[in-house]
Protein backbone atom coordinates (compact mmCIF):
# COMPACT_ATOMS: atom_id res chain seq x y z
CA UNK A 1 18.82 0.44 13.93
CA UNK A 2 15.19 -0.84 13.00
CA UNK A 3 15.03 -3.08 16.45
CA UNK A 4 17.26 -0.25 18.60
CA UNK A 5 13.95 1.80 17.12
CA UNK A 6 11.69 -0.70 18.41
CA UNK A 7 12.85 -1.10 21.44
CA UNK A 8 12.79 2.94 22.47
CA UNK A 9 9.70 2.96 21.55
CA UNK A 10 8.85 0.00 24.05
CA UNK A 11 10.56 1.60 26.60
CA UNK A 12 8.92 4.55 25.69
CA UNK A 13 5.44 3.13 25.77
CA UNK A 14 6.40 1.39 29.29
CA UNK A 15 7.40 4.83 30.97
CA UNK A 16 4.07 6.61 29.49
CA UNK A 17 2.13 3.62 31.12
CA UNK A 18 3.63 3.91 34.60
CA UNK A 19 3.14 7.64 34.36
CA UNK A 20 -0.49 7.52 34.01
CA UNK A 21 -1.45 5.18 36.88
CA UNK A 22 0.23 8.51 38.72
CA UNK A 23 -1.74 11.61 37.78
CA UNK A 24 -1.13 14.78 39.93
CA UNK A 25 -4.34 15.97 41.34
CA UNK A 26 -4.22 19.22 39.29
CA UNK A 27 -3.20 17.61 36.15
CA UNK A 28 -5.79 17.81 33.65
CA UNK A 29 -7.55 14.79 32.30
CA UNK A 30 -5.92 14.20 28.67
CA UNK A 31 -7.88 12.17 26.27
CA UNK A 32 -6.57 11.76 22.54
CA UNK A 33 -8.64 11.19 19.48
CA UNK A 34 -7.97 9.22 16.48
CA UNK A 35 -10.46 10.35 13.81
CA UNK A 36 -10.86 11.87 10.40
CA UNK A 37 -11.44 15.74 10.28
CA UNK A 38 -10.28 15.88 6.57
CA UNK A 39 -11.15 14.59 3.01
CA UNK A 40 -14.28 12.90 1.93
CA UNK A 41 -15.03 11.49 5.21
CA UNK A 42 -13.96 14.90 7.41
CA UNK A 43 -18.29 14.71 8.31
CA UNK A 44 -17.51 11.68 10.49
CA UNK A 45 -14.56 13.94 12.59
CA UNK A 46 -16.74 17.00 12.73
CA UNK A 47 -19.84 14.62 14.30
CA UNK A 48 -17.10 13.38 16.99
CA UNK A 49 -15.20 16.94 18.00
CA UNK A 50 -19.37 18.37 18.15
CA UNK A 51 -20.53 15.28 20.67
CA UNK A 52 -17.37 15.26 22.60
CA UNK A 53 -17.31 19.53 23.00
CA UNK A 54 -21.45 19.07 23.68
CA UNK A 55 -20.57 16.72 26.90
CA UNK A 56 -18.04 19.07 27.78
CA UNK A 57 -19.81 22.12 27.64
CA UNK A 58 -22.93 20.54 29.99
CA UNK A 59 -20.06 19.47 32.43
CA UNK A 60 -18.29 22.68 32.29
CA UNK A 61 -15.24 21.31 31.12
CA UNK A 62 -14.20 18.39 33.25
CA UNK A 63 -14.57 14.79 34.18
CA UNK A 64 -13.89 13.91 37.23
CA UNK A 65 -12.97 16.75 38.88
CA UNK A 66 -10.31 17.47 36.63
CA UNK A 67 -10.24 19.86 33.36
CA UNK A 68 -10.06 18.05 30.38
CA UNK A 69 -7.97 18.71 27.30
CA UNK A 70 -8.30 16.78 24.30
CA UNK A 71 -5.67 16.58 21.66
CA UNK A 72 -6.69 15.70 17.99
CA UNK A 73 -5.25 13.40 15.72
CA UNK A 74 -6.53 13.56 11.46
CA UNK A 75 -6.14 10.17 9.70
CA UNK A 76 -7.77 11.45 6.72
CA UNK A 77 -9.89 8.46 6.22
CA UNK A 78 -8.61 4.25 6.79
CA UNK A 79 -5.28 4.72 7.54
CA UNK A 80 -3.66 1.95 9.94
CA UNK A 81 0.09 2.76 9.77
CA UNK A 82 -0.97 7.25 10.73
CA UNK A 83 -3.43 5.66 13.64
CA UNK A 84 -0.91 3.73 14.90
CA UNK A 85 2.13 6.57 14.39
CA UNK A 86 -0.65 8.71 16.23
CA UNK A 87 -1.14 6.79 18.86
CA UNK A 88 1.86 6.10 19.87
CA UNK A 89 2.56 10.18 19.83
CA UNK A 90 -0.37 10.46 21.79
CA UNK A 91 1.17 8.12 24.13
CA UNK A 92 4.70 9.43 24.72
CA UNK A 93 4.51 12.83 24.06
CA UNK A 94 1.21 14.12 24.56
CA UNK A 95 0.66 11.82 27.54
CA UNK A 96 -2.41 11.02 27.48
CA UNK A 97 -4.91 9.48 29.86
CA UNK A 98 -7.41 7.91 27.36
CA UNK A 99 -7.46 7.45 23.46
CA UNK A 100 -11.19 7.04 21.63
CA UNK A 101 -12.41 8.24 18.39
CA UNK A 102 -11.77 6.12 15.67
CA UNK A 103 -14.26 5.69 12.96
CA UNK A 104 -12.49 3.07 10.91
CA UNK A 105 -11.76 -0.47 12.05
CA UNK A 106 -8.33 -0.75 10.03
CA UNK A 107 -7.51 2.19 12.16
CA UNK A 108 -8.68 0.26 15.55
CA UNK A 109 -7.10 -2.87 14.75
CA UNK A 110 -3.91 -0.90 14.56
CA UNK A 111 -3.05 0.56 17.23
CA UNK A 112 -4.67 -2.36 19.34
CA UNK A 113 -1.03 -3.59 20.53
CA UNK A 114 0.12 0.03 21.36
CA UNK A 115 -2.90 0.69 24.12
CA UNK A 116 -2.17 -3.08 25.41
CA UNK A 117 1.73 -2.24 25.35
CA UNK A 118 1.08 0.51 27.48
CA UNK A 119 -2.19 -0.03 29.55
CA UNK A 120 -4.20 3.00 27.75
CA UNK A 121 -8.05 2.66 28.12
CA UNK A 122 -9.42 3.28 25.19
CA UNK A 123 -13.25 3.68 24.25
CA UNK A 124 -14.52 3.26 20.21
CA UNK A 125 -16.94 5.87 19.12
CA UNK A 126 -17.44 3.77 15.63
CA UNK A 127 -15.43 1.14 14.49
CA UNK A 128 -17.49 -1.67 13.93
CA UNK A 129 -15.76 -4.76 12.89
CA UNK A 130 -16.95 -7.58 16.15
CA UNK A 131 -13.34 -8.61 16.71
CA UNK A 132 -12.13 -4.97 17.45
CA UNK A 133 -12.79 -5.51 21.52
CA UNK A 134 -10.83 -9.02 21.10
CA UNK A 135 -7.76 -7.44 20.31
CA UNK A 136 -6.81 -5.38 22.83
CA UNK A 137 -7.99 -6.08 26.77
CA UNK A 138 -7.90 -2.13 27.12
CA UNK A 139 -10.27 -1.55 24.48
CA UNK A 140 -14.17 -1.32 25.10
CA UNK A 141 -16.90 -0.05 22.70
CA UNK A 142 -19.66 2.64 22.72
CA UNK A 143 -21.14 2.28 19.22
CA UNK A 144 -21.85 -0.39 17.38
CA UNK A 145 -20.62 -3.52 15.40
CA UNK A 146 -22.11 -4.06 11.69
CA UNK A 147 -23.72 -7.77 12.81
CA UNK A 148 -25.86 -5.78 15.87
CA UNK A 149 -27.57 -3.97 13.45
CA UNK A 150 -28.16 -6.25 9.85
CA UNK A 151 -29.12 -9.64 12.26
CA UNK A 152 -32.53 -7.74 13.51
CA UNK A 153 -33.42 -6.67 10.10
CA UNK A 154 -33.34 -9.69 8.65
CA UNK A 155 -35.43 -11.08 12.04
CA UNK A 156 -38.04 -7.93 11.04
CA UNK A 157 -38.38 -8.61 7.34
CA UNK A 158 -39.46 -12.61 8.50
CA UNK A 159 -41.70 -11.66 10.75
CA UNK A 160 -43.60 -9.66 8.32
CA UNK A 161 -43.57 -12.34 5.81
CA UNK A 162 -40.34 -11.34 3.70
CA UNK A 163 -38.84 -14.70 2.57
CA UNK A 164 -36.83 -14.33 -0.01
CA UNK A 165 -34.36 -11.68 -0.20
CA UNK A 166 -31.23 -10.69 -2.54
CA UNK A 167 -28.62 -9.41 -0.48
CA UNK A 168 -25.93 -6.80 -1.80
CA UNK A 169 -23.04 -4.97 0.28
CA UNK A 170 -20.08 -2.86 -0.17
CA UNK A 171 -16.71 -5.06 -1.02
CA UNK A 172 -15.03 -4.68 2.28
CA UNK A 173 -15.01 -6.12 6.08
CA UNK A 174 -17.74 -4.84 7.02
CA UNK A 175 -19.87 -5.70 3.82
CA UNK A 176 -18.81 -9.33 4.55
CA UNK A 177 -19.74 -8.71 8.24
CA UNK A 178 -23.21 -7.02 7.32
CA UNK A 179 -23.86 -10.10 4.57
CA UNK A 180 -22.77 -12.74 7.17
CA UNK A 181 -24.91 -11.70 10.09
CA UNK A 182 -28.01 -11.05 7.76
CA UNK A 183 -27.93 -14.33 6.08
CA UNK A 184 -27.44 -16.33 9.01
CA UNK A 185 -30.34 -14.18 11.05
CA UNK A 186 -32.11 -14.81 7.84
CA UNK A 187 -32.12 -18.69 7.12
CA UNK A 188 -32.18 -19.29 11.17
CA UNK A 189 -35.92 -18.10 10.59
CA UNK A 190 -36.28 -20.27 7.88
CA UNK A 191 -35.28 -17.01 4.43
CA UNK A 192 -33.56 -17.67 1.96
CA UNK A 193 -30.85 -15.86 0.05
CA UNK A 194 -32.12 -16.23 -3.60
CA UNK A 195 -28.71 -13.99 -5.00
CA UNK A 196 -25.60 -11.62 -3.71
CA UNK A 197 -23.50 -8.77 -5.24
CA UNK A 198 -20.46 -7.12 -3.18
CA UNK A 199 -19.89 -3.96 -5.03
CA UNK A 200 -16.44 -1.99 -5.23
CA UNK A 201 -16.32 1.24 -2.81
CA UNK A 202 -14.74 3.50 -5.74
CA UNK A 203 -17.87 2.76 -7.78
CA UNK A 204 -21.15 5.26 -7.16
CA UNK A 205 -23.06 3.98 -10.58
CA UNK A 206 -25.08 0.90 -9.61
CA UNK A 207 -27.57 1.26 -12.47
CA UNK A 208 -25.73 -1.94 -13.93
CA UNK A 209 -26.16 -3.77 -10.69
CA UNK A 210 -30.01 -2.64 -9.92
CA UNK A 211 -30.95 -3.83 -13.81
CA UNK A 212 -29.66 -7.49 -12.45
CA UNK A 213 -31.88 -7.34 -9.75
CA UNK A 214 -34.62 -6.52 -11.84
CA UNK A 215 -34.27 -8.91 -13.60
CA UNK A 216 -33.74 -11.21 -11.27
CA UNK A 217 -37.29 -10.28 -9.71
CA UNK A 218 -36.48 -11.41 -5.95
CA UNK A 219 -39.62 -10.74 -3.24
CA UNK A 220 -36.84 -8.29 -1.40
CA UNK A 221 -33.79 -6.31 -1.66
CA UNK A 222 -31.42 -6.15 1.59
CA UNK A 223 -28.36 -3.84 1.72
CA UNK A 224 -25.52 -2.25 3.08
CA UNK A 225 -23.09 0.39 2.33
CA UNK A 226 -21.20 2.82 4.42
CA UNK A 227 -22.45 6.18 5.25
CA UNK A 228 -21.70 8.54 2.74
CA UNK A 229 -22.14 8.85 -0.71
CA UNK A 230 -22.63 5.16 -1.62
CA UNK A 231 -26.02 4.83 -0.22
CA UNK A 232 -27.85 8.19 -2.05
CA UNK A 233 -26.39 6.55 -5.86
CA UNK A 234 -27.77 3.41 -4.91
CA UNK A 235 -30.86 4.44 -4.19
CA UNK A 236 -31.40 7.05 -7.27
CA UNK A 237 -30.51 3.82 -9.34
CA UNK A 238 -33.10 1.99 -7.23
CA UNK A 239 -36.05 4.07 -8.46
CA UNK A 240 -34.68 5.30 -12.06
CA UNK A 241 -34.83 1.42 -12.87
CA UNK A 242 -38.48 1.34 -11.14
CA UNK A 243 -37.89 -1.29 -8.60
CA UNK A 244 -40.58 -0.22 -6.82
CA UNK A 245 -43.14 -0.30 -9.37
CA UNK A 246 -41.63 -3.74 -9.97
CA UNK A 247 -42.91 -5.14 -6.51
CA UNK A 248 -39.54 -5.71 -4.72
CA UNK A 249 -39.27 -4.41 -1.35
CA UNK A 250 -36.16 -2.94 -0.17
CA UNK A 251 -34.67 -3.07 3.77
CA UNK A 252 -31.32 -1.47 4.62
CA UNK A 253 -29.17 -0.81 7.76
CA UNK A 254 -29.14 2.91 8.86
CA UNK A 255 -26.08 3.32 7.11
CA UNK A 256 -28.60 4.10 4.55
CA UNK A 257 -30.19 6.54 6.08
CA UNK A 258 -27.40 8.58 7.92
CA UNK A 259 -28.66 11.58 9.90
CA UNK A 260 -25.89 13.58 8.40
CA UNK A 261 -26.73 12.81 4.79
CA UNK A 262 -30.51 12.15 4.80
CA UNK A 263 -31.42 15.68 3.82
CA UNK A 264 -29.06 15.30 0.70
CA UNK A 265 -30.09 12.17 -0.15
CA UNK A 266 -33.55 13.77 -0.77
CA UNK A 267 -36.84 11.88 -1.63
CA UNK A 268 -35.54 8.95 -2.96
CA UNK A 269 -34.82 7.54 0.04
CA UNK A 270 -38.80 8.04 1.78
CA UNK A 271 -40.36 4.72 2.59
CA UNK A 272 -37.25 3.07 2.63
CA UNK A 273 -37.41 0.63 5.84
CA UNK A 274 -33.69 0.35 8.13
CA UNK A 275 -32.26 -1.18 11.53
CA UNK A 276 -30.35 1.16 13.20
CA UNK A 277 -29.41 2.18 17.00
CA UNK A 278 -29.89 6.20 16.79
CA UNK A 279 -32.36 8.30 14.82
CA UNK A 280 -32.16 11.95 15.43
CA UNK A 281 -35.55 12.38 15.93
CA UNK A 282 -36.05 9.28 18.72
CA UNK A 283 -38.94 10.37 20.67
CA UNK A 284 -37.29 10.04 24.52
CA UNK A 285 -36.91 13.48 26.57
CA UNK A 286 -33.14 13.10 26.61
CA UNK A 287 -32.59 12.89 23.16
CA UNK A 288 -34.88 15.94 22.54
CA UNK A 289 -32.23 18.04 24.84
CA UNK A 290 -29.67 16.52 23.10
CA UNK A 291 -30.75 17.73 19.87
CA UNK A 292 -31.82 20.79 21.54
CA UNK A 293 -28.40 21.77 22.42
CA UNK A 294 -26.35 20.48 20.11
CA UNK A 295 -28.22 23.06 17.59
CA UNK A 296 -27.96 25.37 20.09
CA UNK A 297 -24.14 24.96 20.56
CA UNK A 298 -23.31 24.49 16.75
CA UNK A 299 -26.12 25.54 14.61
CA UNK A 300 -28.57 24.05 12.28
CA UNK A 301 -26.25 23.62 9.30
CA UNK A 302 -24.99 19.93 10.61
CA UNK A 303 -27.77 17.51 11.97
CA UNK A 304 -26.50 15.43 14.77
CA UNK A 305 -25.40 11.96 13.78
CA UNK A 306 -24.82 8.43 15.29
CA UNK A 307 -21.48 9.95 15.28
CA UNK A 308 -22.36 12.72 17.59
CA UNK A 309 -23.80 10.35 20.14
CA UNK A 310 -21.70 7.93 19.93
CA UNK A 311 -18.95 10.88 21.12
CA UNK A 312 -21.16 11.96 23.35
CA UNK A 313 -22.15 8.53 24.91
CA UNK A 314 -17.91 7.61 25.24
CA UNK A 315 -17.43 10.32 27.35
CA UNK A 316 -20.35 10.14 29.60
CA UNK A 317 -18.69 6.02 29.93
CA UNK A 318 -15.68 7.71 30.50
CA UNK A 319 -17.00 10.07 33.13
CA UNK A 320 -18.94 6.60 34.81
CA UNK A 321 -15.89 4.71 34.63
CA UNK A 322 -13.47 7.64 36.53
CA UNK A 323 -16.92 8.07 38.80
CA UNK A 324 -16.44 4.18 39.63
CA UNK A 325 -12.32 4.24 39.91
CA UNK A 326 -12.57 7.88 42.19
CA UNK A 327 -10.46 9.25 39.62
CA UNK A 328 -8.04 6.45 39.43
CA UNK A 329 -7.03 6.41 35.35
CA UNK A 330 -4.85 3.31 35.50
CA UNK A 331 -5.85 1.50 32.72
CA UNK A 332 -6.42 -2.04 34.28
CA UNK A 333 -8.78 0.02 37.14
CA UNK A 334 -10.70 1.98 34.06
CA UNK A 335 -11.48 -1.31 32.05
CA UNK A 336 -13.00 -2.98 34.92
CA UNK A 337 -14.85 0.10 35.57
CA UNK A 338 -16.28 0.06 32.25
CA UNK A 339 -17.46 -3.63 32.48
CA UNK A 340 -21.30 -3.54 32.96
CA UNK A 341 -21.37 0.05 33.19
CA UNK A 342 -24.60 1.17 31.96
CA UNK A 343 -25.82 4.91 30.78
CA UNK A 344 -29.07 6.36 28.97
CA UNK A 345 -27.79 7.64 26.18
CA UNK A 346 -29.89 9.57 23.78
CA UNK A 347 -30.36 6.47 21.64
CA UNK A 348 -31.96 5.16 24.53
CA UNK A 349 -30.35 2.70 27.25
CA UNK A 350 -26.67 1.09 26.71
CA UNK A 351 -24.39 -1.07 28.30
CA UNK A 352 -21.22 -2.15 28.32
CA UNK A 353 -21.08 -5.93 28.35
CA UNK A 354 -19.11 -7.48 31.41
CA UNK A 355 -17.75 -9.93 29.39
CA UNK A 356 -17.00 -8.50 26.22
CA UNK A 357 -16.28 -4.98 26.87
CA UNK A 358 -18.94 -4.46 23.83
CA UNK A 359 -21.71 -2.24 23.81
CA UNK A 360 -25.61 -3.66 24.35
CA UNK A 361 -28.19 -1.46 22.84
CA UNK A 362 -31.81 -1.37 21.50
CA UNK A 363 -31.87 -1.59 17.94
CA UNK A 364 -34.90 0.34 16.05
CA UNK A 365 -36.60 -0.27 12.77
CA UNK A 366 -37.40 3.04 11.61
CA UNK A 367 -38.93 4.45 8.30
CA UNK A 368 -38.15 7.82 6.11
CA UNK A 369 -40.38 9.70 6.12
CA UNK A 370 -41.08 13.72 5.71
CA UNK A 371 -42.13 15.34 9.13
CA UNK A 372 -42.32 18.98 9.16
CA UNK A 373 -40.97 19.57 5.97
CA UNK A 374 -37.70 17.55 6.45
CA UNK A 375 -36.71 14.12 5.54
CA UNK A 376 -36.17 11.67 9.26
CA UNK A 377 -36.28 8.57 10.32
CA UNK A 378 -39.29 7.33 12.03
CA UNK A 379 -38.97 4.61 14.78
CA UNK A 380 -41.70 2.09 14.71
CA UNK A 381 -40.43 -0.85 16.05
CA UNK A 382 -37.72 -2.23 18.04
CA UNK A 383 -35.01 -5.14 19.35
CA UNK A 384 -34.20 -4.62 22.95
CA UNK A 385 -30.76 -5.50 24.45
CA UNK A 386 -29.40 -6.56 21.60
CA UNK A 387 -25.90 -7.99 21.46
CA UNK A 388 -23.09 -8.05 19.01
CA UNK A 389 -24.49 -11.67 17.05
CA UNK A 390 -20.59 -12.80 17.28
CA UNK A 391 -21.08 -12.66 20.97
CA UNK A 392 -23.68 -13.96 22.01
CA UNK A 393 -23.00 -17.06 23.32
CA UNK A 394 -20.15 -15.67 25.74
């Protein structure tokens, strides 16, 4: 019964595959997104569905030519077996011309033999794990990968004389990931690692952890943790154990400093120093519109994210990619149309690499700090056309 199952469902996939290299010209354009619109991480969904509608709205509805209907998909957080369930619903039922969301890597990984199975391009708003583009050749990448973003921090804190650093992360792929790309950046320039900690995700109290590092009196403190509520409890810990009054300097990736939370966070997070590829208050006249009207569209109550753009910045590639293809959406014509395509985003320019299908970017060192009466991060420096680390060399 199990492999009859299977094998439906391969049909299944087949049939949806030769049915979207022929779109009828009045069909609308269907795109499906994986995300998470519920539970702790619902902010994440919200900061998609608000780029995706603001692209939308400025293009009147369509890409293409065509109307565009997108059909939503909640995994409620990391959930591989729902994305893949999801995707292939998405596939045979809702027949769908593209899939993208997906903020979770577990979630990308999964349903990366689905889109091959049945030829669906499919474009990552967030998932950040390096490998995710490798296992699929219909799956390209607007956002980011966890290595493009820790490898120029730890480039930054050498070239202004941090050599010694203690390195902690969240226990999970991309903690490894961030840790890994750091520490190799790091001792490439000649740093060295004096100590690590990889800290459980269920666990907000790091006042146990921070004491070790106190005591362990390091020149520097680098981090990661996802966005969320990690990052804020770290950073309370950080100065109730006066770290700072200690002498040890503290660098993060903008995980840290999340657009969405950095208001709720509060002051304990001013001064701290990240590497990121978005800050909501980038200086360049396109991301001023974009902030413009995404407040305009949706109000002040939710700050646009790296989330928001990254939804934003997946449908403009889609939009280039359709532009490129005439309004062909067979999936083998879309991916090469996405190879090399290049956009200014908000951020600032992107690409998608040729080779890799993964996105190059500029990524900024910024610094909190309270402008106007509200908390942002302040861009002072940057790494232009940076690539995923794991890449380079291809």
């Amino acid at each position: 019964m199990m492999k009859k199952a299977g094998l439906l469902a391969a049909l299944a996939l087949a049939g949806a595959s030769l049915a979207n290299v022929a779109v009828a010209a009045d069909d609308p354009l269907r795109i499906g997104v994986i995300a998470t619109f519920s539970g702790p991480y619902a902010d994440y969904g919200r900061q998609f569905d608000a780029g995706i509608q603001l692209y939308l709205k400025e293009h009147d509805g369509k890409i293409a030519g065509k109307k565009v209907e997108v059909v939503k998909k909640d995994t409620a957080g990391p959930g591989p077996d729902a994305a893949k369930r999801f995707a292939q619903e998405l596939i045979v039922r809702d027949k769908v011309n593209f899939i993208t969301g997906l903020d979770f890597s577990p979630n990308a990984y999964a349903i990366a033999p689905i889109v091959t199975q049945a030829k669906i391009p499919t474009v990552v708003m967030n998932a950040s794990s390096s490998a995710i583009t490798t296992s699929s050749p219909y799956i390209a990448r607007v956002s980011f990968t966890v290595q493009q973003d820790s490898a120029p921090m730890a480039q930054w804190m050498l070239k202004n004389g941090i050599k010694e650093t203690y390195v902690v992360v969240a226990d999970y792929a991309s903690g490894t990931d961030a840790h890994n790309a750091f520490e190799k950046a790091f001792a490439a320039g000649g740093g060295k690692v004096v100590g690590s900690v990889r800290t459980p995700m269920n666990n907000p109290d790091f006042s146990a952890y921070v004491q070790r590092i106190k005591d362990e009196k390091p020149q520097s403190v680098f981090f990661f943790f996802p966005s969320g509520v990690m990052p804020p409890a770290f950073l309370k810990a950080w100065k109730e154990r006066g770290l700072d009054e200690a002498g040890i300097k503290l660098f993060a990736t903008g995980e840290a400093t999340d657009d969405s939370y950095l208001q709720a966070t509060g002051d304990v997070a001013l001064g701290l120093i990240t590497s990121h590829h978005y800050s909501y208050a980038h200086p360049s006249e396109l991301n001023k519109k974009f902030v413009k009207n995404f407040y305009a569209a949706f109000g002040k109550e939710m700050r646009p994210s790296y989330f928001a753009v990254s939804a934003y910045d997946g449908m403009a590639a889609i939009a280039g990619a359709l532009e490129k293809t005439k309004g062909d959406v067979s999936g083998d014509k879309v991916m090469e149309a996405l190879k090399g395509l290049k956009l200014e985003s908000p951020r600032g320019p992107i690409e998608i690499d040729a080779a890799t299908r993964d996105i190059v970017q500029t990524v900024y060192i910024r610094k909190v700090e309270k402008v106007d009466g509200e908390l942002v991060n302040v861009e002072f420096d940057k790494f232009e056309r940076v690539k995923d680390p794991a890449k380079e060399a291809q």
